[in-house]
N, C-alpha and C. Protein backbone atom coordinates (compact mmCIF):
# COMPACT_ATOMS: atom_id res chain seq x y z
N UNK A 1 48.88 29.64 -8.32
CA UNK A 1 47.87 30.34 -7.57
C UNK A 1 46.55 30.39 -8.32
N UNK A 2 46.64 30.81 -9.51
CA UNK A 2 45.53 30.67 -10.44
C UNK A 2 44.56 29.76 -10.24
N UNK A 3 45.32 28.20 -10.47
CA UNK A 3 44.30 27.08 -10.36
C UNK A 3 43.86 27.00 -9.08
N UNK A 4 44.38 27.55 -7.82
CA UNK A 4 43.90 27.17 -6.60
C UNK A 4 42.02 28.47 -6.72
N UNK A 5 42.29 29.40 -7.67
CA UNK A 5 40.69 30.21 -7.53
C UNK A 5 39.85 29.34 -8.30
N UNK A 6 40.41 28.90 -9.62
CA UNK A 6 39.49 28.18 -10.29
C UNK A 6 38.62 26.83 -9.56
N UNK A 7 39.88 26.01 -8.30
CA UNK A 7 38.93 24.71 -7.98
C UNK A 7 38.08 25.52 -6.74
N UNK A 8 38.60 26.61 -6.30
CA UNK A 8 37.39 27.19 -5.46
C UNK A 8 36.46 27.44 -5.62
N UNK A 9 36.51 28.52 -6.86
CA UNK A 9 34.85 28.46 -7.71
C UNK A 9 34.18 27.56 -8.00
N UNK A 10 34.97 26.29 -8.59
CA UNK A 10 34.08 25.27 -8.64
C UNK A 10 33.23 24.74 -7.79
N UNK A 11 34.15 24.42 -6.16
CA UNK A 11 34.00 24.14 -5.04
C UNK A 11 32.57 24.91 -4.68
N UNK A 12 32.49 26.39 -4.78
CA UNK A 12 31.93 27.02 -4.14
C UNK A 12 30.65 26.62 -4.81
N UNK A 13 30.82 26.76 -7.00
CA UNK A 13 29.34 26.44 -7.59
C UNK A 13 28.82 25.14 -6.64
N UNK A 14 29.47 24.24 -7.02
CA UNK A 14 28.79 22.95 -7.00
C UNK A 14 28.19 22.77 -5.56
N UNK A 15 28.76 23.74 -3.88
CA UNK A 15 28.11 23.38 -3.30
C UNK A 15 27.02 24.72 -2.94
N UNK A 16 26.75 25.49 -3.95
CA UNK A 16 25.64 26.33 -3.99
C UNK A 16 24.46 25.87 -5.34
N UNK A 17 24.35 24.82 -5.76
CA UNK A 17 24.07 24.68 -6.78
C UNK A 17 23.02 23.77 -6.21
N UNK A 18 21.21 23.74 -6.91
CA UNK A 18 20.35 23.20 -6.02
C UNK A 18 20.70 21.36 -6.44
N UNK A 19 19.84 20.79 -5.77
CA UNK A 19 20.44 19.56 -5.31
C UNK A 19 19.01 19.03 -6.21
N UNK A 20 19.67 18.22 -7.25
CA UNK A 20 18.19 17.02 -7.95
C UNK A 20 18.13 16.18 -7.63
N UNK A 21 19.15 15.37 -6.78
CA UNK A 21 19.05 14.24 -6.66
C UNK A 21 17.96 13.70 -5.58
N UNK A 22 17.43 12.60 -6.23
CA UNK A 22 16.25 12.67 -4.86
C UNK A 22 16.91 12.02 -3.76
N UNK A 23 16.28 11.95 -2.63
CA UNK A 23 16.87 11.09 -1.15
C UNK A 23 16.06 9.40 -1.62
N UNK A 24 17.21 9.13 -1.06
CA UNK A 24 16.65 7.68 -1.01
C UNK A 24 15.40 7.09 -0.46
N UNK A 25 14.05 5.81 -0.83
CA UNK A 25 13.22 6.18 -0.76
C UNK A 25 12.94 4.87 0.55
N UNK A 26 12.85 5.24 2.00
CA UNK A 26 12.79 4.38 2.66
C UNK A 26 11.82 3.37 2.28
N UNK A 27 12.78 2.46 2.71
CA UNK A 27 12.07 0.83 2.65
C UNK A 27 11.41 0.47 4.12
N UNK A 28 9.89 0.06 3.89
CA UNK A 28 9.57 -1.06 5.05
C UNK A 28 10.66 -1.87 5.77
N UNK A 29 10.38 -2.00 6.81
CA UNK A 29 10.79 -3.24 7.49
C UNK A 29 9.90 -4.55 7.23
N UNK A 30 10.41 -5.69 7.20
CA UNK A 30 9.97 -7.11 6.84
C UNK A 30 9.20 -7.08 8.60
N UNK A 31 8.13 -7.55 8.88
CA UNK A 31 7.07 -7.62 9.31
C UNK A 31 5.90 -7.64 9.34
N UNK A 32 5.19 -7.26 10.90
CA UNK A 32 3.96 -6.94 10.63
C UNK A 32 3.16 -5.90 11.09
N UNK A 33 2.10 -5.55 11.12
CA UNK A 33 1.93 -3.55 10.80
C UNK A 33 0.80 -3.79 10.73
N UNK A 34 0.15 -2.81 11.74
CA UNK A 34 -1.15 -2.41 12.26
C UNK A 34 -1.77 -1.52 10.73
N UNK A 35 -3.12 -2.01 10.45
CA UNK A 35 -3.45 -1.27 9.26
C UNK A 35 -5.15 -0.49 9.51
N UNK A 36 -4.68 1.01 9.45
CA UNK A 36 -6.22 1.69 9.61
C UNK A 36 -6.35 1.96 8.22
N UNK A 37 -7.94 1.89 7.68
CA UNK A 37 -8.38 2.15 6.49
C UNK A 37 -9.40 3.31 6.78
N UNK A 38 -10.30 3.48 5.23
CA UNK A 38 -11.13 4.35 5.51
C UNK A 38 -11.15 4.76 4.09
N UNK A 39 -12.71 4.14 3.85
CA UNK A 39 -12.82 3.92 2.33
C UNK A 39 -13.57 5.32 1.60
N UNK A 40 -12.74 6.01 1.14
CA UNK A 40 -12.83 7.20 0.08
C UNK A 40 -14.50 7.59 -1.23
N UNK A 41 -14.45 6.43 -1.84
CA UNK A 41 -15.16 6.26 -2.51
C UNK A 41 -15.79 4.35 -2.56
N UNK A 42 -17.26 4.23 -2.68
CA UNK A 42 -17.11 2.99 -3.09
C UNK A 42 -18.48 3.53 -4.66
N UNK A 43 -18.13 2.62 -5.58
CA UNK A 43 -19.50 3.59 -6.58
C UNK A 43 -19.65 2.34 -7.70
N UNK A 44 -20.38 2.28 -8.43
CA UNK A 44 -21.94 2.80 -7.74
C UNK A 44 -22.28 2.00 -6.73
N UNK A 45 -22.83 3.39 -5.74
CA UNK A 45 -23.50 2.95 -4.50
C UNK A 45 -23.67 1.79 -4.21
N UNK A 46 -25.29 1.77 -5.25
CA UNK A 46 -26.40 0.42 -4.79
C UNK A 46 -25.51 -0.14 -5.22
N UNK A 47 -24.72 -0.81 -6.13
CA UNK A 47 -24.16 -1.93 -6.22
C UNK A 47 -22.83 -1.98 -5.11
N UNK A 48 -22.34 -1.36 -4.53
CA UNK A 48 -21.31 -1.69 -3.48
C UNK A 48 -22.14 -2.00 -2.15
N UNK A 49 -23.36 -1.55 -2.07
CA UNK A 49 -24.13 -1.05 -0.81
C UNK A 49 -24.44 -3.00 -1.03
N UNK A 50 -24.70 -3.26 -1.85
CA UNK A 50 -25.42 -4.91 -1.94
C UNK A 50 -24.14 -5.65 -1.93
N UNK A 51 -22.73 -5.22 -1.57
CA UNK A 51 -21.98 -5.84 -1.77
C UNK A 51 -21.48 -6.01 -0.24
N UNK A 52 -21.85 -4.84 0.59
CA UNK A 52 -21.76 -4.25 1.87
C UNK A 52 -20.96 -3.80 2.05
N UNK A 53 -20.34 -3.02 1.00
CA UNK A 53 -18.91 -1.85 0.96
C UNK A 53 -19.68 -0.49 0.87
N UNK A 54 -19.24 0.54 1.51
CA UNK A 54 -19.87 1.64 1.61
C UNK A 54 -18.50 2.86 2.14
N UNK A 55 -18.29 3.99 1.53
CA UNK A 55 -17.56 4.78 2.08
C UNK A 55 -17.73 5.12 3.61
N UNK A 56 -16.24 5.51 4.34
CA UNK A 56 -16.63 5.66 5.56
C UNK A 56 -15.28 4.56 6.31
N UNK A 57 -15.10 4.43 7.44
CA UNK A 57 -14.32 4.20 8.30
C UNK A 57 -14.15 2.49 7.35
N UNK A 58 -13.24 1.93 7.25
CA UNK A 58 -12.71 0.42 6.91
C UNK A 58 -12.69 -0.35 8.11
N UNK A 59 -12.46 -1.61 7.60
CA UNK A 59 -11.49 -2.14 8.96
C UNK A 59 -10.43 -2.48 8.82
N UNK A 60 -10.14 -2.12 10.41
CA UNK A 60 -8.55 -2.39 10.69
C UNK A 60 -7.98 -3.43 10.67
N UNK A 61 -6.76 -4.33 11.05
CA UNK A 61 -6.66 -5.20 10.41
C UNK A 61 -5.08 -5.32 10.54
N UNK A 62 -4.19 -6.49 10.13
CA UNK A 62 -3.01 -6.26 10.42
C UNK A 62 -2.32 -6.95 8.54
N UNK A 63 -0.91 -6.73 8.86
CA UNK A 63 -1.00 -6.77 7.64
C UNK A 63 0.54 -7.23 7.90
N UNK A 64 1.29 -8.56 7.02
CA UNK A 64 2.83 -9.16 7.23
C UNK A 64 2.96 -9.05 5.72
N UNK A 65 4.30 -8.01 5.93
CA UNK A 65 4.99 -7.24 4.83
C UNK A 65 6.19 -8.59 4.82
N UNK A 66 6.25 -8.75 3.75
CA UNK A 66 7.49 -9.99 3.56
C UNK A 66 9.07 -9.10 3.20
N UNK A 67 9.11 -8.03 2.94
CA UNK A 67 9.86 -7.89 1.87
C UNK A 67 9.50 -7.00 0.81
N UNK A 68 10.65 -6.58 -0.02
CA UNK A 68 10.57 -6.33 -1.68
C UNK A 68 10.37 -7.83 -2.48
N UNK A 69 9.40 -7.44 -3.23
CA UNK A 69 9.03 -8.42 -4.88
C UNK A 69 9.54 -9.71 -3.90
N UNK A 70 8.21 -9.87 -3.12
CA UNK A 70 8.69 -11.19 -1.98
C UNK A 70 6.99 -11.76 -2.44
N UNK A 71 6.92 -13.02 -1.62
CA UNK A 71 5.57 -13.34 -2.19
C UNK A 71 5.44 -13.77 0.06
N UNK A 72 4.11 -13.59 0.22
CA UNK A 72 3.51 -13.96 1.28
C UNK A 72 2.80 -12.84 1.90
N UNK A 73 2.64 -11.72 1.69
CA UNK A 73 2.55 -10.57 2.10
C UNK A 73 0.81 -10.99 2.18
N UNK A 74 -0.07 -10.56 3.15
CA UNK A 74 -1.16 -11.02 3.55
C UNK A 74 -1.73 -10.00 5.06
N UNK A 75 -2.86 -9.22 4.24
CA UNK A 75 -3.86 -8.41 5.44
C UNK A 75 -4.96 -9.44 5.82
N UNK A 76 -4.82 -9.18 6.77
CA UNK A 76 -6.12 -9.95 7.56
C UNK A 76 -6.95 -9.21 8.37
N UNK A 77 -8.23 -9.23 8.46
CA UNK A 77 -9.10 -8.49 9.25
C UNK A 77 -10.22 -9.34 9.98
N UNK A 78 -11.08 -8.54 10.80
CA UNK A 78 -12.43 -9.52 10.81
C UNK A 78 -13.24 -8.99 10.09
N UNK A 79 -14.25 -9.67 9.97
CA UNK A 79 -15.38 -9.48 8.89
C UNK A 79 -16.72 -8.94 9.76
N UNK A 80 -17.08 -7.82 9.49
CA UNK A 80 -18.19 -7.29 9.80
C UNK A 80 -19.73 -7.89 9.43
N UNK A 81 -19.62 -9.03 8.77
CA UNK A 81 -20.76 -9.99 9.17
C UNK A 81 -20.87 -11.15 9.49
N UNK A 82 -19.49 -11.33 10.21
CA UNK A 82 -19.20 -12.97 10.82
C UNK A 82 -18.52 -12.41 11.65
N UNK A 83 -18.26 -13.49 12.42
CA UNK A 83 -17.47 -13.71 13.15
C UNK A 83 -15.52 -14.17 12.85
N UNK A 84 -15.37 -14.75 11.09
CA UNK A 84 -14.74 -15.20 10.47
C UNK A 84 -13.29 -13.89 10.34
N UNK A 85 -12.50 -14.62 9.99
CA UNK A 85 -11.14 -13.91 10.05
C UNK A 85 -11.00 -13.59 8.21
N UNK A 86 -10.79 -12.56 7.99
CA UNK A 86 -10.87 -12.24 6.50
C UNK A 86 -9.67 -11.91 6.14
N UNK A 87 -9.27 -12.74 5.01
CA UNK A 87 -7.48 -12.47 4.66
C UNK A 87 -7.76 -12.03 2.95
N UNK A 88 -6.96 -10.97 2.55
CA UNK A 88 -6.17 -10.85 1.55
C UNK A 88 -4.86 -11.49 1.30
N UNK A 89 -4.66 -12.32 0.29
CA UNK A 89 -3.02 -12.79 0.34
C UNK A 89 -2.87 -12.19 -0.98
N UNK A 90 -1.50 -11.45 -0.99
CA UNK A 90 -1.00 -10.66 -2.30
C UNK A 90 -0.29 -11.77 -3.30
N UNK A 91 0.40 -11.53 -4.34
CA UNK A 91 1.20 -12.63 -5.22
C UNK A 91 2.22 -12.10 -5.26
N UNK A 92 2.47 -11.24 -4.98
CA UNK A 92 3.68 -10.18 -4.76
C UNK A 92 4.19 -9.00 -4.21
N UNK A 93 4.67 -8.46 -3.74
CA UNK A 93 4.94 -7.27 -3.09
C UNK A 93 6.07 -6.22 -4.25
N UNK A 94 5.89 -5.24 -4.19
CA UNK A 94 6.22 -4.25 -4.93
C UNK A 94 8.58 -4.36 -5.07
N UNK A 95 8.97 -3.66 -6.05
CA UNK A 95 10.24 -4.03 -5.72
C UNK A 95 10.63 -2.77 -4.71
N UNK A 96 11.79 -2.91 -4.49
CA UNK A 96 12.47 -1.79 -3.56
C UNK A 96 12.04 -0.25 -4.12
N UNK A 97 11.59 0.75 -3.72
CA UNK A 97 11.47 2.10 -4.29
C UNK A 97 10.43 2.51 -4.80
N UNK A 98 9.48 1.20 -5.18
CA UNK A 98 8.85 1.70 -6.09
C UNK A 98 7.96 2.18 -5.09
N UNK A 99 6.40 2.88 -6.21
CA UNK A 99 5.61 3.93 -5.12
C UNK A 99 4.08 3.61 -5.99
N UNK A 100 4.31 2.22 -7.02
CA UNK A 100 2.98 2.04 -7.45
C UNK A 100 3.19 0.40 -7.22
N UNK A 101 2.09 -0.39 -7.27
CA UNK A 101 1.75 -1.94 -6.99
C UNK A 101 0.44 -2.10 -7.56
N UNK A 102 0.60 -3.48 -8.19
CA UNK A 102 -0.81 -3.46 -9.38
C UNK A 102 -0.64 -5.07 -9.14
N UNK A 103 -1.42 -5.55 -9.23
CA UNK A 103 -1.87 -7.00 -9.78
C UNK A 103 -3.73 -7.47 -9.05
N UNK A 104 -3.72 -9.04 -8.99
CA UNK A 104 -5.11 -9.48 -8.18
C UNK A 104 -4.64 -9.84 -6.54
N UNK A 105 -4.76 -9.17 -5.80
CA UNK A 105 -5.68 -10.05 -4.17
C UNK A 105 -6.73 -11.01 -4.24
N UNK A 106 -6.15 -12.33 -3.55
CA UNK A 106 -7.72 -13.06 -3.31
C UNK A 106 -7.70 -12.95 -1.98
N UNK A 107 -9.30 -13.14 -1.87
CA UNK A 107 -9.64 -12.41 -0.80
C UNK A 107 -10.62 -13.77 -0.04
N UNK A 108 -10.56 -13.78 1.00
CA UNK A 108 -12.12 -14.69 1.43
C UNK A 108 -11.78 -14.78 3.18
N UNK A 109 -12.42 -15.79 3.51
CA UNK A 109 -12.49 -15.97 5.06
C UNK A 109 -11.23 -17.22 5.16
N UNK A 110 -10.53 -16.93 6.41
CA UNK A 110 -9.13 -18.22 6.69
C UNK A 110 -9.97 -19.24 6.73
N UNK A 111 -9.36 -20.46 6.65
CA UNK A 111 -8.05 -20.66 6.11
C UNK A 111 -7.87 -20.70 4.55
N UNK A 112 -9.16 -20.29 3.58
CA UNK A 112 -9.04 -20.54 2.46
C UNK A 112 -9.54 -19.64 1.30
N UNK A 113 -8.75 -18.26 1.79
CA UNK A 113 -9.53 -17.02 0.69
C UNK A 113 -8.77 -17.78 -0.95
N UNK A 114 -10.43 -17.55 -1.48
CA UNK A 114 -10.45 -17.99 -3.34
C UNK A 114 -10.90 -16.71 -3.90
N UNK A 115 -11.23 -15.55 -3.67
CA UNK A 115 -12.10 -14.70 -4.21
C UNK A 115 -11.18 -13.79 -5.03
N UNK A 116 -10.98 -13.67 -6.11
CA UNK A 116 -9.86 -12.74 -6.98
C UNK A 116 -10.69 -11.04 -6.97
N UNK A 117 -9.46 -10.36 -6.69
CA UNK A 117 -10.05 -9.06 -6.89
C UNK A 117 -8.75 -8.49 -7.36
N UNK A 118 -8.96 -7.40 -8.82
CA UNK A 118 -7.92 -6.85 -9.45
C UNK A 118 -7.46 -5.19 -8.22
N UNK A 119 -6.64 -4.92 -8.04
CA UNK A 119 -6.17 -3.83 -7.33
C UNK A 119 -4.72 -2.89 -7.94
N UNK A 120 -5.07 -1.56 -7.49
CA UNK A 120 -3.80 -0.97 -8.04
C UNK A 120 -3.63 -0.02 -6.97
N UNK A 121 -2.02 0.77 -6.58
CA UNK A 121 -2.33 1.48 -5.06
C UNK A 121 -1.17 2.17 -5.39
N UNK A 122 -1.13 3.62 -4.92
CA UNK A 122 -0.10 4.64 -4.66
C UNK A 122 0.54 4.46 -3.67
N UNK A 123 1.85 4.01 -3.36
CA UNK A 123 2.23 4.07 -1.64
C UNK A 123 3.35 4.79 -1.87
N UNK A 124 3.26 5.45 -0.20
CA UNK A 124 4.05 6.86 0.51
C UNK A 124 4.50 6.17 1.30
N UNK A 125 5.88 6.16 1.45
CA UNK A 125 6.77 5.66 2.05
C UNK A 125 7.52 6.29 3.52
N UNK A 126 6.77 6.53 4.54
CA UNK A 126 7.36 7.71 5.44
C UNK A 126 8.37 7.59 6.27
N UNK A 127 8.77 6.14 6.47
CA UNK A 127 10.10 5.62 7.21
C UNK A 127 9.97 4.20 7.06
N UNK A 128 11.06 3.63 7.68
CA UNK A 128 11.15 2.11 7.84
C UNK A 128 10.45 1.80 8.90
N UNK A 129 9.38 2.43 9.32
CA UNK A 129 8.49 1.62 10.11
C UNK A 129 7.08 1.74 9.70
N UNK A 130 6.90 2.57 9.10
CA UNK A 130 5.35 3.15 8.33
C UNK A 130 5.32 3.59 7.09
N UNK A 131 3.97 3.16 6.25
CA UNK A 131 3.76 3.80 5.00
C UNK A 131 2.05 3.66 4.62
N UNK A 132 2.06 4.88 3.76
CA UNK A 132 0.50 4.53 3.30
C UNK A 132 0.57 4.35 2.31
N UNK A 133 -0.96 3.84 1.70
CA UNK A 133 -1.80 3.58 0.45
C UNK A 133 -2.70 4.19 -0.10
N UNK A 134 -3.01 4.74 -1.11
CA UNK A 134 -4.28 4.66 -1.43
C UNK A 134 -4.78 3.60 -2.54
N UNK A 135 -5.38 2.54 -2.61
CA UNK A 135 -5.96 1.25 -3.25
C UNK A 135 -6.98 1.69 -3.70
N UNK A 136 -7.27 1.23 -4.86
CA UNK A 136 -8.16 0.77 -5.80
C UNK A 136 -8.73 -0.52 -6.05
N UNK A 137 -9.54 -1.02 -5.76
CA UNK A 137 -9.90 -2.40 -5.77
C UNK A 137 -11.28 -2.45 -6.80
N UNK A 138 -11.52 -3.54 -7.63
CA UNK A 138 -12.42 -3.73 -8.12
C UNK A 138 -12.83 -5.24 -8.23
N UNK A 139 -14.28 -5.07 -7.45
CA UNK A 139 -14.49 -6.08 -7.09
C UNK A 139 -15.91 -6.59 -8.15
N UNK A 140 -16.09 -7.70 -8.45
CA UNK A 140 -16.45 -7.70 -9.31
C UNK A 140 -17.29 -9.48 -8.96
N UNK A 141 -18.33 -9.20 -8.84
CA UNK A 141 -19.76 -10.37 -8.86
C UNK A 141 -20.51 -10.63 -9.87
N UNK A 142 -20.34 -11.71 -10.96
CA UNK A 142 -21.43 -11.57 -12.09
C UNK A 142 -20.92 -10.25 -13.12
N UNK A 143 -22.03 -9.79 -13.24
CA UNK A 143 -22.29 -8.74 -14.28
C UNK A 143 -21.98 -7.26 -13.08
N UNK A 144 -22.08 -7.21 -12.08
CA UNK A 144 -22.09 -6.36 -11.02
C UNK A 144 -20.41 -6.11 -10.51
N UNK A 145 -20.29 -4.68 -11.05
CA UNK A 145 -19.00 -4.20 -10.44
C UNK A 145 -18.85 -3.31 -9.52
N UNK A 146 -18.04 -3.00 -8.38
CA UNK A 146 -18.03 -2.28 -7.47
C UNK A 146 -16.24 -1.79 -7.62
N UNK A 147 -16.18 -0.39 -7.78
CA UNK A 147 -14.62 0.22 -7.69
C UNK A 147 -15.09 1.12 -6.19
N UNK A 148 -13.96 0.86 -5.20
CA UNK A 148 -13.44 1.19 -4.23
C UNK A 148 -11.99 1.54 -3.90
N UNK A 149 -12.22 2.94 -3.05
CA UNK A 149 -10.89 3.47 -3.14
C UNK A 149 -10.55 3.38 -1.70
N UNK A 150 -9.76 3.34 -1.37
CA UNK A 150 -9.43 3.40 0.27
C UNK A 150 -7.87 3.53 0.28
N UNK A 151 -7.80 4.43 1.51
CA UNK A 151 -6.81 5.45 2.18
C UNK A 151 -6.21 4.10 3.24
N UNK A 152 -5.00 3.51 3.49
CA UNK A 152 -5.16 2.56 4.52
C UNK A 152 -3.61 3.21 4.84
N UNK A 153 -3.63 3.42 6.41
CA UNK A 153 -1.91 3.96 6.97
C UNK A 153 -1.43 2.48 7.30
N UNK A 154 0.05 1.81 7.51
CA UNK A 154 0.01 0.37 7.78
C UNK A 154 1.48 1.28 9.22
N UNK A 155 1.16 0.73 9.81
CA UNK A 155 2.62 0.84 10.98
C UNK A 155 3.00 -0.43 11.89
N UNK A 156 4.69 -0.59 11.94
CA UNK A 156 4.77 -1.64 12.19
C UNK A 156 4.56 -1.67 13.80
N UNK A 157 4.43 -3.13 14.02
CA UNK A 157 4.31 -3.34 15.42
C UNK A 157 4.85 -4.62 15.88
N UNK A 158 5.65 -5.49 14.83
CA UNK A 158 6.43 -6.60 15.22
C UNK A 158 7.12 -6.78 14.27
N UNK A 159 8.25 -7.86 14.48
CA UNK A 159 8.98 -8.47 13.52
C UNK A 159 8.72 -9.68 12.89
């Protein structure tokens, strides 16, 4: 009889006892995903302003998630002084879980972005169909640097 109070107490600690373990950290779905931005900071000014980055609404833009630590992953937008289709292609995508991503985006107009820009980004993971960012990009012309921060939500909308 004894041992039957002792595995109760146990029973009872362990399921009154607070919980550390974290929940698992949803993963994207492999697709592609509507992306709103909306740039936080761009500084200094005049030098982003001559770059034609300026805080204030981004553009939207779509964006094909390959995967974890997959390579093809690529936002595309239009370009607010062409008519031209403007792609980021990544070199990698982040592994499963994680909630930071660092390396260069090149960036330019299709079919042939060459333009390297170093980036680093916080992402919030809110289900397997949506997640945000906040990015850091530093873009960098000559002697002339521009750091920009931008808020971008991505949600999917195909496979």
């Amino acid at each position: 009889m004894k041992s039957n109070y002792i595995l109760s107490a146990l029973f009872c600690a362990a399921l009154s006892a607070p919980l550390t373990a974290q929940a698992a950290v949803p993963q994207p779905n492999t697709g592609f995903y509507h992306a709103v931005s909306y740039i936080t900071a761009a500084t200094p000014s005049a030098t982003c302003g001559a770059f034609g980055i300026a805080a204030g609404p981004g553009s939207a833009g779509s964006l094909y998630y390959p995967g974890p630590k997959a390579t093809g992953a690529i936002f595309r937008y239009e370009s607010t002084k062409s008519d031209a289709v403007v792609a980021q292609v990544f070199s990698t995508t982040p592994a499963a879980g994680a909630t930071s991503w660092s390396g260069t985006v090149t960036e330019g107009n299709e079919p042939s972005p060459s333009f390297p820009i170093a980036f680093k980004a916080k992402l919030t993971y809110l289900d397997t169909q949506s997640f945000t960012g906040v990015f850091t990009l530093s873009v960098v012309v000559g002697a002339n640097k521009c750091t920009v921060t931008e808020n971008i939500a991505f949600t999917q909308t195909g496979s």
